[in-house]
N, C-alpha and C. Protein backbone atom coordinates (compact mmCIF):
# COMPACT_ATOMS: atom_id res chain seq x y z
N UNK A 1 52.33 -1.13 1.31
CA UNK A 1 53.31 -0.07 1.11
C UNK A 1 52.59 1.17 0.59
N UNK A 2 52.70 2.27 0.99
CA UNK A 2 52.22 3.62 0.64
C UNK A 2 53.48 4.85 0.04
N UNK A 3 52.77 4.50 -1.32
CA UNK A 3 53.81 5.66 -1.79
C UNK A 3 52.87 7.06 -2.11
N UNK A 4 54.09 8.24 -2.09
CA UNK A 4 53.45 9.58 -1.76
C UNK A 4 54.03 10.01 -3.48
N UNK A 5 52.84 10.41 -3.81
CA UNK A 5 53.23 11.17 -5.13
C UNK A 5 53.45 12.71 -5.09
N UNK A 6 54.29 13.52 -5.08
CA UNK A 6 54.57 14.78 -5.03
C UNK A 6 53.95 15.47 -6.39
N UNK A 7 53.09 16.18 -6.07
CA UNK A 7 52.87 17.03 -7.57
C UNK A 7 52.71 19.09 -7.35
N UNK A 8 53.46 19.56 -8.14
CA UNK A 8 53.64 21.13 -7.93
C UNK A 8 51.91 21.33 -7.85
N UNK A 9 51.83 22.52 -7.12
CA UNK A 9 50.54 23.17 -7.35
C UNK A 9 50.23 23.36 -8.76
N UNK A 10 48.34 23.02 -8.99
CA UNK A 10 47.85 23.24 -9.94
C UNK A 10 48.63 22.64 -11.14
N UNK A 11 48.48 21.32 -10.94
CA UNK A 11 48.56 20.40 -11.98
C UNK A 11 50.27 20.96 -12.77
N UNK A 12 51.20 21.06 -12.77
CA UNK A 12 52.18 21.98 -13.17
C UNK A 12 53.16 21.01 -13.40
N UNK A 13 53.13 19.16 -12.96
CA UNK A 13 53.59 17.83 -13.15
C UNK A 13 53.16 17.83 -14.76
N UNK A 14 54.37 16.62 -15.10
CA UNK A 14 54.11 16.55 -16.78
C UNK A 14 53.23 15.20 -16.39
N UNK A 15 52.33 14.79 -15.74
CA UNK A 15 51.48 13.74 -15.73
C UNK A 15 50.16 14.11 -15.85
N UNK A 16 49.29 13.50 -16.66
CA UNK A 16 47.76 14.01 -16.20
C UNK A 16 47.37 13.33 -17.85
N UNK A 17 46.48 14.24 -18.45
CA UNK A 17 45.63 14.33 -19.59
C UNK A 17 47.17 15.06 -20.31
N UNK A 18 47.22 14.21 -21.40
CA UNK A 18 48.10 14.70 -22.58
C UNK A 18 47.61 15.26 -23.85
N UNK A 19 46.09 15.39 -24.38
CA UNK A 19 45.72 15.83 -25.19
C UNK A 19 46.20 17.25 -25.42
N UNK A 20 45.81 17.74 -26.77
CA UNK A 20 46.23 19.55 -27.29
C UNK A 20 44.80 19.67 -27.72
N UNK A 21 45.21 20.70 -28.56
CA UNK A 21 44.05 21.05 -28.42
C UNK A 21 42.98 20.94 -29.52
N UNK A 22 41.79 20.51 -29.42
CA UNK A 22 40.56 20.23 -30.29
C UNK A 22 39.27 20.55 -30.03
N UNK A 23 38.41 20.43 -31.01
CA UNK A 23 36.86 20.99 -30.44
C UNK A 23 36.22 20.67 -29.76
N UNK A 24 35.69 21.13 -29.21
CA UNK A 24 34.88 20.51 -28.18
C UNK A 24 33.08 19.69 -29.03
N UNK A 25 32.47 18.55 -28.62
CA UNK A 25 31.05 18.90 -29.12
C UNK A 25 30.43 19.81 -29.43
N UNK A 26 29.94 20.19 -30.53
CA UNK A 26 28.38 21.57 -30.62
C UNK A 26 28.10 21.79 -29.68
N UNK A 27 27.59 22.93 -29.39
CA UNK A 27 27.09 23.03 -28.19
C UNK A 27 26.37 24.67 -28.34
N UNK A 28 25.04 24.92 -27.83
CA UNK A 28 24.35 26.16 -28.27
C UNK A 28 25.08 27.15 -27.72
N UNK A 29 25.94 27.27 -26.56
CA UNK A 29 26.52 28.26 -25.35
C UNK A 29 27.84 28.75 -25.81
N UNK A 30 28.24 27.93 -26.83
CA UNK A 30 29.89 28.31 -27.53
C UNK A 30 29.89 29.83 -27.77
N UNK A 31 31.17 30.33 -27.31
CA UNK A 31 31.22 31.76 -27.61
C UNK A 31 32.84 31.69 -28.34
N UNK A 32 32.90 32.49 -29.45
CA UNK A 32 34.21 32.19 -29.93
C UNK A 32 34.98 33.78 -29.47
N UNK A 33 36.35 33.41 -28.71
CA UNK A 33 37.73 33.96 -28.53
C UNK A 33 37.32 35.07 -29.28
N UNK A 34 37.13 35.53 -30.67
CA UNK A 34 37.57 36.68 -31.18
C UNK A 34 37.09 38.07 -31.05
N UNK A 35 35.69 37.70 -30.21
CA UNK A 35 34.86 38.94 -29.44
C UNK A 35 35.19 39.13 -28.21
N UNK A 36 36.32 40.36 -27.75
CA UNK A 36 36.32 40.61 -26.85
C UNK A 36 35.60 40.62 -25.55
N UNK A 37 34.40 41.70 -25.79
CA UNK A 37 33.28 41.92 -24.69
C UNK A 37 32.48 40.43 -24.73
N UNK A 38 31.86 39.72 -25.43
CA UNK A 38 32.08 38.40 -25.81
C UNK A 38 32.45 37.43 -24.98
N UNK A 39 33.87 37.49 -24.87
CA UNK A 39 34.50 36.01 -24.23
C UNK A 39 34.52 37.10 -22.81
N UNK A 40 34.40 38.40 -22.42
CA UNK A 40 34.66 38.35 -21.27
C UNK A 40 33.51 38.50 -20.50
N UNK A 41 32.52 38.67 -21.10
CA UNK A 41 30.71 38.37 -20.52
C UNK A 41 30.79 36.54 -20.32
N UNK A 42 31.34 36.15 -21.26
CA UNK A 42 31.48 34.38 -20.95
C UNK A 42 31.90 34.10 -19.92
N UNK A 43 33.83 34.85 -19.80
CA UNK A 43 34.18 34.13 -18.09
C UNK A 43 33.24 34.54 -17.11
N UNK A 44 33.09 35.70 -17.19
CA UNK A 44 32.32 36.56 -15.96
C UNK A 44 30.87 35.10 -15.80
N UNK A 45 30.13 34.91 -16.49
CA UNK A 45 28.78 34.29 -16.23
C UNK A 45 29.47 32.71 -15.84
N UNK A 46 30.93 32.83 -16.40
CA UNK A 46 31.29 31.01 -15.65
C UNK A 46 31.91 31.61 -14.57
N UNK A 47 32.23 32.47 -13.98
CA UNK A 47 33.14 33.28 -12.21
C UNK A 47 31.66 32.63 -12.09
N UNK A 48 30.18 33.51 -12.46
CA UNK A 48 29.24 32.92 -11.13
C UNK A 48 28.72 31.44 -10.88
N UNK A 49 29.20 30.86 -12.18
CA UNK A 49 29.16 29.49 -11.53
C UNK A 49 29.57 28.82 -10.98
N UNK A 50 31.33 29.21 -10.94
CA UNK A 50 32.13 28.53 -10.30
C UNK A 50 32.72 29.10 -9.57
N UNK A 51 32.43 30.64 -8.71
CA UNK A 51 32.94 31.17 -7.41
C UNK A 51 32.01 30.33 -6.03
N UNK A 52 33.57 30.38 -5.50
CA UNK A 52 33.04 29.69 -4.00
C UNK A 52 33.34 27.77 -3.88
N UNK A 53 33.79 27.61 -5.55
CA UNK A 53 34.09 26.30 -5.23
C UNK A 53 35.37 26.20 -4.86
N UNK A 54 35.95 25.18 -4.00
CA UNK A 54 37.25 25.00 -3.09
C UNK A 54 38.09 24.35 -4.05
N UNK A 55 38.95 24.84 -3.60
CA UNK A 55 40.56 24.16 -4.07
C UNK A 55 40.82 23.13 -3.84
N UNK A 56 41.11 22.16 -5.22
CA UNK A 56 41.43 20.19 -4.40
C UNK A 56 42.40 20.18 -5.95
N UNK A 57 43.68 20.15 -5.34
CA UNK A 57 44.48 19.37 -6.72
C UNK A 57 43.94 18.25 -6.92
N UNK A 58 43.70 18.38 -8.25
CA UNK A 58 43.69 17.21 -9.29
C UNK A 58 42.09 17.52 -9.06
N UNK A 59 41.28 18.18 -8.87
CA UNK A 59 39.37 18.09 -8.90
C UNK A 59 39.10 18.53 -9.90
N UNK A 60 38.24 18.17 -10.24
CA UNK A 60 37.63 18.59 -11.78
C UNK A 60 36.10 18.55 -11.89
N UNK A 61 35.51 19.52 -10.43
CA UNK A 61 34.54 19.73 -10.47
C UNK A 61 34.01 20.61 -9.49
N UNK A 62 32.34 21.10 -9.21
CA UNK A 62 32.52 22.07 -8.48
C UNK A 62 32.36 21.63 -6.82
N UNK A 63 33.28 20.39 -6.76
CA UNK A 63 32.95 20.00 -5.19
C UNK A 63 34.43 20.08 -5.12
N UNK A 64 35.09 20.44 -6.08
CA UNK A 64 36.58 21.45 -5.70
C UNK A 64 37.56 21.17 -7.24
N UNK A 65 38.12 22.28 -7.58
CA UNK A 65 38.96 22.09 -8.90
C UNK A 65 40.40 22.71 -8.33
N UNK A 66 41.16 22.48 -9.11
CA UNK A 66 42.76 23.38 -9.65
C UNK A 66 42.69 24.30 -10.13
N UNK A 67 43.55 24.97 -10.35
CA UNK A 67 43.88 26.35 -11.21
C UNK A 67 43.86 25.34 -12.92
N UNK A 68 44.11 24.12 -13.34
CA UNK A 68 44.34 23.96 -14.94
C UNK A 68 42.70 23.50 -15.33
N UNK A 69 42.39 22.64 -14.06
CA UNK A 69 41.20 21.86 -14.39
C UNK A 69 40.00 23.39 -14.60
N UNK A 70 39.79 24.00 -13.82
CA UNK A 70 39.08 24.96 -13.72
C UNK A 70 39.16 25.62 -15.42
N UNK A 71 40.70 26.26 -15.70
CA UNK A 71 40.94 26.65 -17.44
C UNK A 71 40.20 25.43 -18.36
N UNK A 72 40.53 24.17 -18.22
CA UNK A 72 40.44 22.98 -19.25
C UNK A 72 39.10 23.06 -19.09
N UNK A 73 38.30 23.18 -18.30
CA UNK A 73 36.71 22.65 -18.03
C UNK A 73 35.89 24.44 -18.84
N UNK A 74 36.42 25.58 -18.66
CA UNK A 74 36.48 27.06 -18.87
C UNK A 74 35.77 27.17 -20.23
N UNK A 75 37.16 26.19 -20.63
CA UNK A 75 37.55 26.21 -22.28
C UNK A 75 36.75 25.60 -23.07
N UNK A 76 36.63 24.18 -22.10
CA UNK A 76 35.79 23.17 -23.21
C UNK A 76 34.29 23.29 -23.12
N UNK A 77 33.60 24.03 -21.82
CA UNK A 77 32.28 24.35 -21.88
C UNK A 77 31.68 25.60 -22.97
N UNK A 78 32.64 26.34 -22.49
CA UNK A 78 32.18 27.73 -23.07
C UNK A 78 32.58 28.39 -24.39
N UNK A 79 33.63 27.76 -24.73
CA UNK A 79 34.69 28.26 -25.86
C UNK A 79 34.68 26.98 -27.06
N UNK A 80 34.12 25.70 -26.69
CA UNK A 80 34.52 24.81 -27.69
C UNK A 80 35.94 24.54 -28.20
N UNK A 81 36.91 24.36 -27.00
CA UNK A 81 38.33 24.11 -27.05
C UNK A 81 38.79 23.05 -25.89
N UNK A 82 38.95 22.07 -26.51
CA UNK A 82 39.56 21.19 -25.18
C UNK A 82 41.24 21.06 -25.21
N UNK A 83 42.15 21.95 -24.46
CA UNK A 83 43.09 21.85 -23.77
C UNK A 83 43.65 20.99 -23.03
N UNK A 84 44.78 21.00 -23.17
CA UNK A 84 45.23 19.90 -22.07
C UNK A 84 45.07 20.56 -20.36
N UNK A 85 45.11 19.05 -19.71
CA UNK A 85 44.86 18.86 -18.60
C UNK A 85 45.26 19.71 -17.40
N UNK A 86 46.98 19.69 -17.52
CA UNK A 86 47.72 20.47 -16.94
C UNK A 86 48.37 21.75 -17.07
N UNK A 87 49.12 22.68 -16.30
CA UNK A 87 49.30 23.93 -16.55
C UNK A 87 50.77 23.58 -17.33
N UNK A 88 51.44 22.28 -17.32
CA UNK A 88 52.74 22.57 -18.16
C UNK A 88 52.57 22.17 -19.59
N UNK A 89 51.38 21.09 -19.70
CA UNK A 89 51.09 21.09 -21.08
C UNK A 89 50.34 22.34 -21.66
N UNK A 90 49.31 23.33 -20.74
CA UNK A 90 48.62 24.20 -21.53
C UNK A 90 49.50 25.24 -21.41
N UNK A 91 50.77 25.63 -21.12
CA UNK A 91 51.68 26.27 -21.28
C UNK A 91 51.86 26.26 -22.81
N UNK A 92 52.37 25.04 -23.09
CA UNK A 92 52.82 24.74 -24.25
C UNK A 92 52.04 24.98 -25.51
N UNK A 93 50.46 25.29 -25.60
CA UNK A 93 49.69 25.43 -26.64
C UNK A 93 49.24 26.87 -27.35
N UNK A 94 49.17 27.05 -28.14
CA UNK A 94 48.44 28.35 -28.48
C UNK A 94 50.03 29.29 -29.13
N UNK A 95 49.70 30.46 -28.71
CA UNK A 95 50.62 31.16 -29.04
C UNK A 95 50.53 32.61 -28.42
N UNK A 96 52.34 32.92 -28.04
CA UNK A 96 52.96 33.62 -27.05
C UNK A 96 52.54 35.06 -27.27
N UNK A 97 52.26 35.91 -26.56
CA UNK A 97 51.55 37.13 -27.05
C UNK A 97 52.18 38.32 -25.53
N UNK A 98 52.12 39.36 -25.83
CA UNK A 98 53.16 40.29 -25.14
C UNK A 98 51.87 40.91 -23.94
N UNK A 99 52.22 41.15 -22.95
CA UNK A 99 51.55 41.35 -21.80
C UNK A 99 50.91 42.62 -22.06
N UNK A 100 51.28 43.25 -22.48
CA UNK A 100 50.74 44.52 -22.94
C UNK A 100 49.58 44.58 -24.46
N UNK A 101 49.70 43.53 -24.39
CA UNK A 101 48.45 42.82 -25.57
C UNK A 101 46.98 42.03 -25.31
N UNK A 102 46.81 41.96 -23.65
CA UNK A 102 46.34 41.07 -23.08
C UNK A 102 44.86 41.24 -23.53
N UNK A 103 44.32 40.59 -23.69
CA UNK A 103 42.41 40.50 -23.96
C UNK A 103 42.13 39.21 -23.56
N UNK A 104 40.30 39.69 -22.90
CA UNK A 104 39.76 38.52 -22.40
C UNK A 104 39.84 37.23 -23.09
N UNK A 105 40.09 36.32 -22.55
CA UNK A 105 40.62 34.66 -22.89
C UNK A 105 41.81 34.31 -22.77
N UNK A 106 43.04 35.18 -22.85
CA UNK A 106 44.15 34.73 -22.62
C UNK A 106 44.65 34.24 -21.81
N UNK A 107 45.52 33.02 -21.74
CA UNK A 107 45.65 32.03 -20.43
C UNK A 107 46.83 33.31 -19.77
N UNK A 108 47.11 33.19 -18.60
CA UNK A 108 48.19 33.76 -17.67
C UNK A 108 48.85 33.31 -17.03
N UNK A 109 50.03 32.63 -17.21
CA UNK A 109 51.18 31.52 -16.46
C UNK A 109 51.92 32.38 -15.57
N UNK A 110 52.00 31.79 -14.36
CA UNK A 110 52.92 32.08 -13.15
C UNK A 110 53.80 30.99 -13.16
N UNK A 111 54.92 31.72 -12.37
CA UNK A 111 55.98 31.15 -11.60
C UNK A 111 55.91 31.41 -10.26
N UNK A 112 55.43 30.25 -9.29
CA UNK A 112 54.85 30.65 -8.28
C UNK A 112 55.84 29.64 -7.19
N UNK A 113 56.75 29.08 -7.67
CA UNK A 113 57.82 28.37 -7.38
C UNK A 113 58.73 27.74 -8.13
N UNK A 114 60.05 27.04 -7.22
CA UNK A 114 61.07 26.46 -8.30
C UNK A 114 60.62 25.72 -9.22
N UNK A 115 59.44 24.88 -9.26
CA UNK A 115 59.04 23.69 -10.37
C UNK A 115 57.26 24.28 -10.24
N UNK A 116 56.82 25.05 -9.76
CA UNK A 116 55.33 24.63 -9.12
C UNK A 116 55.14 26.30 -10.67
N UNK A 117 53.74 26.07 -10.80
CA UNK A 117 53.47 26.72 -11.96
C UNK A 117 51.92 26.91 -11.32
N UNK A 118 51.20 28.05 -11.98
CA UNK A 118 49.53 28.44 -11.86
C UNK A 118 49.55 29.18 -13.48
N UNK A 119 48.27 28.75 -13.51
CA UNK A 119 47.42 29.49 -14.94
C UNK A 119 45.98 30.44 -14.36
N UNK A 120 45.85 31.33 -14.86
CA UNK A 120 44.55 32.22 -14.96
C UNK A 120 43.74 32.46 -16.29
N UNK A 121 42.87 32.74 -16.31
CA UNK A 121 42.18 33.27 -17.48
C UNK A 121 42.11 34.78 -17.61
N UNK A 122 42.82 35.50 -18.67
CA UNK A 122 42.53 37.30 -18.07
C UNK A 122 41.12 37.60 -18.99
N UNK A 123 40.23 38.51 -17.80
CA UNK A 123 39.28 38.56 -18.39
C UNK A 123 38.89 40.05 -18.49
N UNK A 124 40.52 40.98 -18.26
CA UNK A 124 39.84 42.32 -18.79
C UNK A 124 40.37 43.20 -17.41
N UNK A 125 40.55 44.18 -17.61
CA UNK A 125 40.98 44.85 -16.90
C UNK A 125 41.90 44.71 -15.70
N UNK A 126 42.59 44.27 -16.23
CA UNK A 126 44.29 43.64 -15.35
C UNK A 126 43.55 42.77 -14.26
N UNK A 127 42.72 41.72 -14.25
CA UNK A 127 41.96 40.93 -13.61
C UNK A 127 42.30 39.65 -14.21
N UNK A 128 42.39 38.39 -13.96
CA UNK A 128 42.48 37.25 -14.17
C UNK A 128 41.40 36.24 -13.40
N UNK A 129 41.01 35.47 -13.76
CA UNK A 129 39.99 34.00 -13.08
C UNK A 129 40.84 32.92 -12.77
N UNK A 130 40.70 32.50 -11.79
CA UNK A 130 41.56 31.60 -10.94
C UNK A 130 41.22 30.19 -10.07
N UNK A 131 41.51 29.85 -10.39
CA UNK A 131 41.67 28.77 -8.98
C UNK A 131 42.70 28.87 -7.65
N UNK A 132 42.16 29.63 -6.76
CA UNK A 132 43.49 29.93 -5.66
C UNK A 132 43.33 28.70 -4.57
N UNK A 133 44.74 28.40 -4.61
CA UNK A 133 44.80 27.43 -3.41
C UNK A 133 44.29 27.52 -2.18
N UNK A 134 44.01 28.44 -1.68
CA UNK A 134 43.96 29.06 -0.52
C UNK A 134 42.34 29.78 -0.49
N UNK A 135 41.77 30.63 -1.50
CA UNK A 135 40.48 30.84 -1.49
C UNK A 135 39.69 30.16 -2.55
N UNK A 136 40.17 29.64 -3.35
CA UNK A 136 39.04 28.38 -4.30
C UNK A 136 38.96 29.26 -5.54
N UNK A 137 37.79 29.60 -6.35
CA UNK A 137 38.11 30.15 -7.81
C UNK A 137 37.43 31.57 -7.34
N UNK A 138 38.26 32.52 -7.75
CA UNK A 138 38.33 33.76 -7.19
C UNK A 138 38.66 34.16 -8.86
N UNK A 139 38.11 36.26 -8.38
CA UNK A 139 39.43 36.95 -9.79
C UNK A 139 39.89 37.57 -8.66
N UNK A 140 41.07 37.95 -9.33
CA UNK A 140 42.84 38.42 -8.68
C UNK A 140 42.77 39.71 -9.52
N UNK A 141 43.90 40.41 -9.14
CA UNK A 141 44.34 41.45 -10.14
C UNK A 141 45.61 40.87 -10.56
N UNK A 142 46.40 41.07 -11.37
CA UNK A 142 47.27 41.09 -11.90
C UNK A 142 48.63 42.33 -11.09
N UNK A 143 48.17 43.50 -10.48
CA UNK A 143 48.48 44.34 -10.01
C UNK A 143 48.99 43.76 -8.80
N UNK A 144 48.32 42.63 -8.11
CA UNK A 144 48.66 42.12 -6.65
C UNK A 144 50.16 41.83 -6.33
N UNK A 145 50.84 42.72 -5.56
CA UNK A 145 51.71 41.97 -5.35
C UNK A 145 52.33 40.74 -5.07
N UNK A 146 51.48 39.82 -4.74
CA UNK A 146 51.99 38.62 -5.12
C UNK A 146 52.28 37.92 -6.71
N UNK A 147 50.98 38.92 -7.50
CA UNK A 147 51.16 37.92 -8.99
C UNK A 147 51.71 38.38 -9.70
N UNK A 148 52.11 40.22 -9.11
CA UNK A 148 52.82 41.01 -10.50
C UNK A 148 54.38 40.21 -10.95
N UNK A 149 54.59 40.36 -9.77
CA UNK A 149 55.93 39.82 -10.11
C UNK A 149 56.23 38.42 -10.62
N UNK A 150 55.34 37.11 -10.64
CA UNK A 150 55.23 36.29 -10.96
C UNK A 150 55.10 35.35 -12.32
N UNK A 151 54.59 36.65 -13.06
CA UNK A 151 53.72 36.74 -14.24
C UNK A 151 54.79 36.12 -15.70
N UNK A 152 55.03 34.96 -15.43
CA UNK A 152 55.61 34.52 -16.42
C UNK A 152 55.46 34.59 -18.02
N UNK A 153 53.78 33.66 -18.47
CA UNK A 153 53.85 34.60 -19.70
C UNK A 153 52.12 34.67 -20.19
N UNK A 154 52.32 34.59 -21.13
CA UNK A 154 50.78 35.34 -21.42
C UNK A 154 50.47 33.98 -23.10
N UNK A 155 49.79 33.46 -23.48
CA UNK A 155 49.13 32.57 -24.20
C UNK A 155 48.02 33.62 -25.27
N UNK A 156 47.58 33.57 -26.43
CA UNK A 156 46.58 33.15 -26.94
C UNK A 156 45.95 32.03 -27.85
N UNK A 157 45.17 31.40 -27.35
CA UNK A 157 44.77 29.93 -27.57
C UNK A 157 44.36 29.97 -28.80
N UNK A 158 43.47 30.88 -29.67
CA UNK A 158 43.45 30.35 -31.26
C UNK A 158 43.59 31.81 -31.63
């Protein structure tokens, strides 16, 4: 018997990794959140590691990731923060901050359907880091008409 598991784009199911959030190991490469130019020289040097890898719900690596796995893996390499798994639990963490407040590290939640959800990383100049279904981990603008309107809410993680 073959059963089909339905799950929204980019991990956005309440199933997966349930952890919140904690430190990651030491690690010499940790850059902490509170330096702007900082955390956004960080995403930028993880875009060149991880542009060009393909889109695979549920991957959690660079032979293809999600839009959460891509944030969760972001976080816990570079930042010393391990997040949960999915985009409806890392919805839930950190704290709510006004769009017009945005600085590099802040997660970026869409509504990209009735149940289906995406996260970005904004890394500065109405730009976000992504996992796109369709072109793999890309930055977007925020400006795009597809995401302006989408733009549910805005996170800062510590």
């Amino acid at each position: 018997m073959l059963l089909l598991l339905y799950l929204p784009a980019c991990g956005g199911g309440s199933s997966g990794y349930a952890g919140s959030i904690s430190p990651a190991p030491p690690s010499q490469s940790i850059v902490k959140l509170d330096h702007a130019e900082k955390t956004r020289q960080a995403l930028m040097d993880q875009y060149e590691k991880w542009a060009n890898t393909p889109y695979r719900s549920g991957g959690m690596g660079q032979e293809g990731v999600d839009c959460s796995a891509l944030v969760h893996l972001i976080f816990l390499q570079k930042f010393g923060i391990s997040l949960p798994r999915t985009v409806a639990r890392q919805a839930r963490v950190g704290k709510r901050v006004n769009r017009k407040n945005l600085k590099p590290g802040h997660l970026v939640f869409f509504k990209t359907g009735t149940r289906s959800r995406h996260v970005g990383i904004y890394v500065g100049n109405e730009k976000f880091l992504h996992a796109s279904a369709k072109k793999g981990v890309i930055i977007s603008t925020l400006k795009n008409p597809y995401w302006a309107p989408r733009i549910w809410k805005v996170i800062k993680v510590k």
